[in-house]
C-alpha atoms as a PDB file:
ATOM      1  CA  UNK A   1      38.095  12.658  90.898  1.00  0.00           C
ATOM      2  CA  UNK A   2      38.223  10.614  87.655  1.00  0.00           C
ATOM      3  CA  UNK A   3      41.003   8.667  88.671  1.00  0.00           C
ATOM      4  CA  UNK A   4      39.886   8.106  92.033  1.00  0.00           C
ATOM      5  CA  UNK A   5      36.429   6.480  90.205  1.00  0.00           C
ATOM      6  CA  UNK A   6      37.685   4.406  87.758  1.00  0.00           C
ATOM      7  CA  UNK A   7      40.592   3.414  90.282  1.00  0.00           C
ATOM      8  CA  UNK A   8      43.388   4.725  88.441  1.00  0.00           C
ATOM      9  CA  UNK A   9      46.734   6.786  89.153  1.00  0.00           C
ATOM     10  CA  UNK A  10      48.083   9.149  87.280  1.00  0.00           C
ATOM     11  CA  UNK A  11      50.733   9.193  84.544  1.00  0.00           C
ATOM     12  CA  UNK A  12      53.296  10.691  86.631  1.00  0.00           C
ATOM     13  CA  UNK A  13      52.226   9.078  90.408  1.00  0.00           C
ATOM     14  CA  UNK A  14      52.078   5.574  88.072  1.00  0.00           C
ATOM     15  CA  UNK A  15      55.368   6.072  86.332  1.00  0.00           C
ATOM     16  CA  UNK A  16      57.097   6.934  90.177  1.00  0.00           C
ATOM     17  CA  UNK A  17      55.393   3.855  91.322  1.00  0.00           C
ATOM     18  CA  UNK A  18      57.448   1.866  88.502  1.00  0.00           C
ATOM     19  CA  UNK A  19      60.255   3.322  89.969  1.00  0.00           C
ATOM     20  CA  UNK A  20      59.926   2.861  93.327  1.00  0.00           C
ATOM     21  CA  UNK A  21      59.031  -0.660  92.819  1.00  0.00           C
ATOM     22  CA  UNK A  22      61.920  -1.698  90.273  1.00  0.00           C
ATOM     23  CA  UNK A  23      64.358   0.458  93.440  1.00  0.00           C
ATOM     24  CA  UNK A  24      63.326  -1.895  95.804  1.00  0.00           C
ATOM     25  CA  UNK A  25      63.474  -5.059  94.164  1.00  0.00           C
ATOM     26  CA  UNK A  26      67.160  -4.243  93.417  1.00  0.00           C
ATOM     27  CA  UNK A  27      67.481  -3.043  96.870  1.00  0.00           C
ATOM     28  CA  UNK A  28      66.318  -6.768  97.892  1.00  0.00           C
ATOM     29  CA  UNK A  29      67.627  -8.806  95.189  1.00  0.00           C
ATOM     30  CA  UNK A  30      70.320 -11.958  95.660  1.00  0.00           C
ATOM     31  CA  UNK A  31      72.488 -11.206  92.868  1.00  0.00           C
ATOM     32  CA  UNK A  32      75.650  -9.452  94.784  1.00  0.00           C
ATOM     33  CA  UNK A  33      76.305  -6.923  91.657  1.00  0.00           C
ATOM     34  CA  UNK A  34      72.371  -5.801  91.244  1.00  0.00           C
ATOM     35  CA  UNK A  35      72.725  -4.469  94.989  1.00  0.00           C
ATOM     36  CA  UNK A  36      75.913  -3.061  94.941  1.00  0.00           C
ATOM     37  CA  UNK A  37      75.011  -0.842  92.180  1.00  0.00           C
ATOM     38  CA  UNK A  38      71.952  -0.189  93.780  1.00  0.00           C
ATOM     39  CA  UNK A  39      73.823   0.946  96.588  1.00  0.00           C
ATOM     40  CA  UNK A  40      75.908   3.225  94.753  1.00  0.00           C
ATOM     41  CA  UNK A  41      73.306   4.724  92.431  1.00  0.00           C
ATOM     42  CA  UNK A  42      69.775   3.995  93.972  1.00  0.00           C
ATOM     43  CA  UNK A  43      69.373   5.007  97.045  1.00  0.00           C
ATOM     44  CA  UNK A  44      69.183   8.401  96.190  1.00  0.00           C
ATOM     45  CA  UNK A  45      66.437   7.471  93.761  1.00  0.00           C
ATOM     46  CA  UNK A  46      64.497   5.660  95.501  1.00  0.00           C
ATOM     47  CA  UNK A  47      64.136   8.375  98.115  1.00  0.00           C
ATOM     48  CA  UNK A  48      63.264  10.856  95.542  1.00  0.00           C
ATOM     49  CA  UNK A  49      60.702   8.289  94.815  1.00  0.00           C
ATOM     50  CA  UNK A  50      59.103   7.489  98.483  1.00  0.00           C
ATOM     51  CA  UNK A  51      59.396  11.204  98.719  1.00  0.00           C
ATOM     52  CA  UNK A  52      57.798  12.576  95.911  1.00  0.00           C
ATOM     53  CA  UNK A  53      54.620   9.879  96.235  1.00  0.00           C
ATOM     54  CA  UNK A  54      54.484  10.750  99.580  1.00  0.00           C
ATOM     55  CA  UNK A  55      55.239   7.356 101.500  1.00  0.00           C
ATOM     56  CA  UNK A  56      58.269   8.595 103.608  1.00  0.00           C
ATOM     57  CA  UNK A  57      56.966   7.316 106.907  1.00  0.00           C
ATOM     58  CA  UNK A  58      56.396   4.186 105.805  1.00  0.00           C
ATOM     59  CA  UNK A  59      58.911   1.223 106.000  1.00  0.00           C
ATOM     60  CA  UNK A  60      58.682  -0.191 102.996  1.00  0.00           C
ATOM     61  CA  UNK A  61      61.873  -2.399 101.552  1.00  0.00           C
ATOM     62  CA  UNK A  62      60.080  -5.522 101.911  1.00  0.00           C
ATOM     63  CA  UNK A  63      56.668  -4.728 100.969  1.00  0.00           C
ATOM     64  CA  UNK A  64      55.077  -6.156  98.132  1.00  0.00           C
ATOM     65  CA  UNK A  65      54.239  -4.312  94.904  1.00  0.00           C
ATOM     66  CA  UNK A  66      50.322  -4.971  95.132  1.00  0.00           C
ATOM     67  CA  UNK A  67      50.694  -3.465  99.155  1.00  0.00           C
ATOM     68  CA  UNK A  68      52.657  -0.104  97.767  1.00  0.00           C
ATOM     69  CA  UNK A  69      50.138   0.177  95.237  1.00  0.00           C
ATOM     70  CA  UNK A  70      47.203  -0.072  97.204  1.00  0.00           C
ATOM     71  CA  UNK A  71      49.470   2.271 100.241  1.00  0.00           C
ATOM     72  CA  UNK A  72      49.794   4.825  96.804  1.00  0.00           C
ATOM     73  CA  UNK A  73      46.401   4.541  95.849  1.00  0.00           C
ATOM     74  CA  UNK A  74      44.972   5.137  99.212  1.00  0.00           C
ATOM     75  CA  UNK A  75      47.247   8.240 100.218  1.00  0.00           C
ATOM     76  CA  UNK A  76      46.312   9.186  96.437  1.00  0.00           C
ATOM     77  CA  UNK A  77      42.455   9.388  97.454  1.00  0.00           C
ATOM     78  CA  UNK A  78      42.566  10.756 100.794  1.00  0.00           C
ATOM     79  CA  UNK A  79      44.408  13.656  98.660  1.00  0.00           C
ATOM     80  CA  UNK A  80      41.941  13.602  95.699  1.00  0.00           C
ATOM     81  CA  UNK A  81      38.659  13.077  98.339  1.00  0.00           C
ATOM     82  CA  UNK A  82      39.840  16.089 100.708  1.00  0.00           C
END
């Protein structure tokens, strides 16, 4: 309830978030080499990620950071709330 007050994530929701975010700008990046090694190595991450914050039914490669925070956040309280 803490977190959900003073409109923070945790540690370990926040340091997924990171990772999700920093997965999909590689995913959607121009530079030719950043995206092929994010399709050799990432996409398995990132769907750990989306996974494990709980965002798999949402498309999401061209969101915005601020919009998959504020998606985390709110899936975060509806947990936290309930």
């Amino acid at each position: 309830m803490v977190y959900a007050y003073t409109n923070c994530l945790p540690i370990c929701t926040e340091m997924l978030l990171r990772q999700c975010i920093f997965l999909t700008y590689c995913c959607n990046s121009a530079n030719k080499i950043v995206r092929s090694m994010f399709t050799c190595f990432g996409r398995v991450e990132l769907s750990n990620c989306i996974g494990n914050l709980g965002i798999a039914d949402v498309y999401m490669p061209h969101m915005s950071s601020k919009a998959l925070r504020c998606l985390v956040f709110d899936r975060f309280l509806c947990i936290t709330v309930v």
